[in-house]
C-alpha atoms as a PDB file:
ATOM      1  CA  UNK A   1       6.526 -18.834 -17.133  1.00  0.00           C
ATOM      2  CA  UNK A   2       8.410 -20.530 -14.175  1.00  0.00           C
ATOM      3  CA  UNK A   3      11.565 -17.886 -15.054  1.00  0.00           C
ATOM      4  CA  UNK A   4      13.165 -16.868 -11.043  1.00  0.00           C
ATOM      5  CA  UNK A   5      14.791 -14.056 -10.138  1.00  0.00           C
ATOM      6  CA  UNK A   6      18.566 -14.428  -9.864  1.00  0.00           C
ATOM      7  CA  UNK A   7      21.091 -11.700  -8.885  1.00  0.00           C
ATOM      8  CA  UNK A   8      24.502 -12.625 -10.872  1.00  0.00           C
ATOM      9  CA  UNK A   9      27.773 -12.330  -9.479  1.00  0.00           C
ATOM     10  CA  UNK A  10      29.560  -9.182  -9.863  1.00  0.00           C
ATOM     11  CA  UNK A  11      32.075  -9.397 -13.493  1.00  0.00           C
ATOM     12  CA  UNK A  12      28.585 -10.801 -15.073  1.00  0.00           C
ATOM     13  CA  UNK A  13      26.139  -8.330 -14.380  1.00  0.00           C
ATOM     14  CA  UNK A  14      26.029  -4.638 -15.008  1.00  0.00           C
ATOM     15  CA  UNK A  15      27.296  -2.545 -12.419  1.00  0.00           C
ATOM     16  CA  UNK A  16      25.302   0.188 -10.927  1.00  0.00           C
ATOM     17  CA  UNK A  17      24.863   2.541  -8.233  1.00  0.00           C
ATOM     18  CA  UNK A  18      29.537   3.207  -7.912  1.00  0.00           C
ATOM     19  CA  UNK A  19      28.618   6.897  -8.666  1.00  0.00           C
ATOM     20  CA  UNK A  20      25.257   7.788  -6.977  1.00  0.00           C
ATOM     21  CA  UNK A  21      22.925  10.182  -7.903  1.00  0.00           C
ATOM     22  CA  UNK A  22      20.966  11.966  -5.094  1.00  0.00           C
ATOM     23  CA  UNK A  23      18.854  14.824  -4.350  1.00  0.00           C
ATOM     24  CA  UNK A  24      20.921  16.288  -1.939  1.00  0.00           C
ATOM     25  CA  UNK A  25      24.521  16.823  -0.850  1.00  0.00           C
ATOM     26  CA  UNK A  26      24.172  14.970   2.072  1.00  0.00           C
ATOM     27  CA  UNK A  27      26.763  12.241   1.106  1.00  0.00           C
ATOM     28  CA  UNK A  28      24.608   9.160   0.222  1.00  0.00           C
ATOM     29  CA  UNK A  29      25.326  10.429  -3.440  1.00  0.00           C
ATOM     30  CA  UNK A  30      28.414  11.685  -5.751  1.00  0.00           C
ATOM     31  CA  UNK A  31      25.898  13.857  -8.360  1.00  0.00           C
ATOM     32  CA  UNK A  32      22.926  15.619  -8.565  1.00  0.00           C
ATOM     33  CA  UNK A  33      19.439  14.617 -10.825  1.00  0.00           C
ATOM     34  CA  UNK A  34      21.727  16.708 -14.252  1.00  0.00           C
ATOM     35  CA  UNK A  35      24.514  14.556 -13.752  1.00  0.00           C
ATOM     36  CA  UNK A  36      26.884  17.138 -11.692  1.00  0.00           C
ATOM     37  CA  UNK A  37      29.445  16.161  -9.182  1.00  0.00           C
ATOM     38  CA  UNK A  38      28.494  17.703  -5.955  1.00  0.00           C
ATOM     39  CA  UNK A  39      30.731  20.341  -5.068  1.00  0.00           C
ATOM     40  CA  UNK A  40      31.729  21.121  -8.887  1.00  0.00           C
ATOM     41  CA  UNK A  41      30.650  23.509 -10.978  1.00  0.00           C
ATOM     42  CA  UNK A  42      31.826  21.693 -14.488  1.00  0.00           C
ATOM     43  CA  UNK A  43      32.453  18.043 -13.353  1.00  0.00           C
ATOM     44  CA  UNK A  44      29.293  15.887 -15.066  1.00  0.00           C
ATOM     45  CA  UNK A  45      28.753  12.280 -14.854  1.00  0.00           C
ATOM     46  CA  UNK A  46      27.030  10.257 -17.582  1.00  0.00           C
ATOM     47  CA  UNK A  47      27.289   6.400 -16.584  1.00  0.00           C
ATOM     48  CA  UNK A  48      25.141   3.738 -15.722  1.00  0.00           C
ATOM     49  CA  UNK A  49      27.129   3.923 -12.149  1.00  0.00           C
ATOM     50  CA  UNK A  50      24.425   6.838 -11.408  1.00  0.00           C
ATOM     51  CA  UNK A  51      21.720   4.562 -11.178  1.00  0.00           C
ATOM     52  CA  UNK A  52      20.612   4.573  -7.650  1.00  0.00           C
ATOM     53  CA  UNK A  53      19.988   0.948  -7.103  1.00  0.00           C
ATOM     54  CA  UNK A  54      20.465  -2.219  -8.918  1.00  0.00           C
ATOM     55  CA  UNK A  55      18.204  -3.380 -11.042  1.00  0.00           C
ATOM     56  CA  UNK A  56      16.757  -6.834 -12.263  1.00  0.00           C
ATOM     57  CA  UNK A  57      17.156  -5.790 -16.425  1.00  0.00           C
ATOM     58  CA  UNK A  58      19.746  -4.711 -18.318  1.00  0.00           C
ATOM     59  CA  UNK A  59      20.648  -1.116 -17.901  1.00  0.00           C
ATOM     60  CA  UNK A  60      21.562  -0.192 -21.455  1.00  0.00           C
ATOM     61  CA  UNK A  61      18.277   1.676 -22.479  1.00  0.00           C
ATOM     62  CA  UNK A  62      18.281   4.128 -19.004  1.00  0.00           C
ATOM     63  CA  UNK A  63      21.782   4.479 -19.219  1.00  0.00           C
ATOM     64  CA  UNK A  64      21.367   6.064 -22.894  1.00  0.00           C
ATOM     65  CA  UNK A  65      18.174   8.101 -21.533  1.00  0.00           C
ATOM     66  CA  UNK A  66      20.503   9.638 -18.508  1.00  0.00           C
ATOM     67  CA  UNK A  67      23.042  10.362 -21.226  1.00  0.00           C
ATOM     68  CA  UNK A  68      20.996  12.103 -23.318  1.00  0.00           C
ATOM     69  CA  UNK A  69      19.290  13.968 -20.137  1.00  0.00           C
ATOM     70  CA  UNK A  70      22.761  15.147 -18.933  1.00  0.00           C
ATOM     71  CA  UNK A  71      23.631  16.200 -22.213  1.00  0.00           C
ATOM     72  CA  UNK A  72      20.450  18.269 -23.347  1.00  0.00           C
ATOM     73  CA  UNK A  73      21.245  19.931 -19.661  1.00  0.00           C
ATOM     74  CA  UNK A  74      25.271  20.725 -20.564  1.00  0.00           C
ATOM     75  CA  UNK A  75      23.860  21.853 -23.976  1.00  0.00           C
ATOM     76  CA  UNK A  76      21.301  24.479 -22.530  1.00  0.00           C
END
């Protein structure tokens, strides 16, 4: 009840969205949806950085599920 929104200065909050995923090579992204660095064939990123946009809770949990998604997709 009565809790606002606040953004938090950079240093406090989690950083996301440095290493962009994206559907497309079309530069507004540095990986694809597996986690691979466009224009690499073995290059994989597994970081909350690949979160698109920022986000108003903390990252943790989809960070670990992106992890685990780029890693079931290395492993197969």
């Amino acid at each position: 009840q009565g809790c606002a929104l606040a953004w938090m200065p950079f240093g406090f909050a989690h950083m996301t969205g440095t290493t962009r995923m994206s559907a497309s090579n079309d530069g507004t992204g540095v990986a694809d949806y597996q986690g691979r660095v466009w224009d690499y064939d073995n290059l994989f990123l597994a970081t909350n950085g690949l979160i698109p946009t920022r986000m108003s809770v903390n990252p943790t949990l989809t960070g670990v599920s992106l992890a685990i998604h780029m890693a079931d997709h290395i492993r197969h």
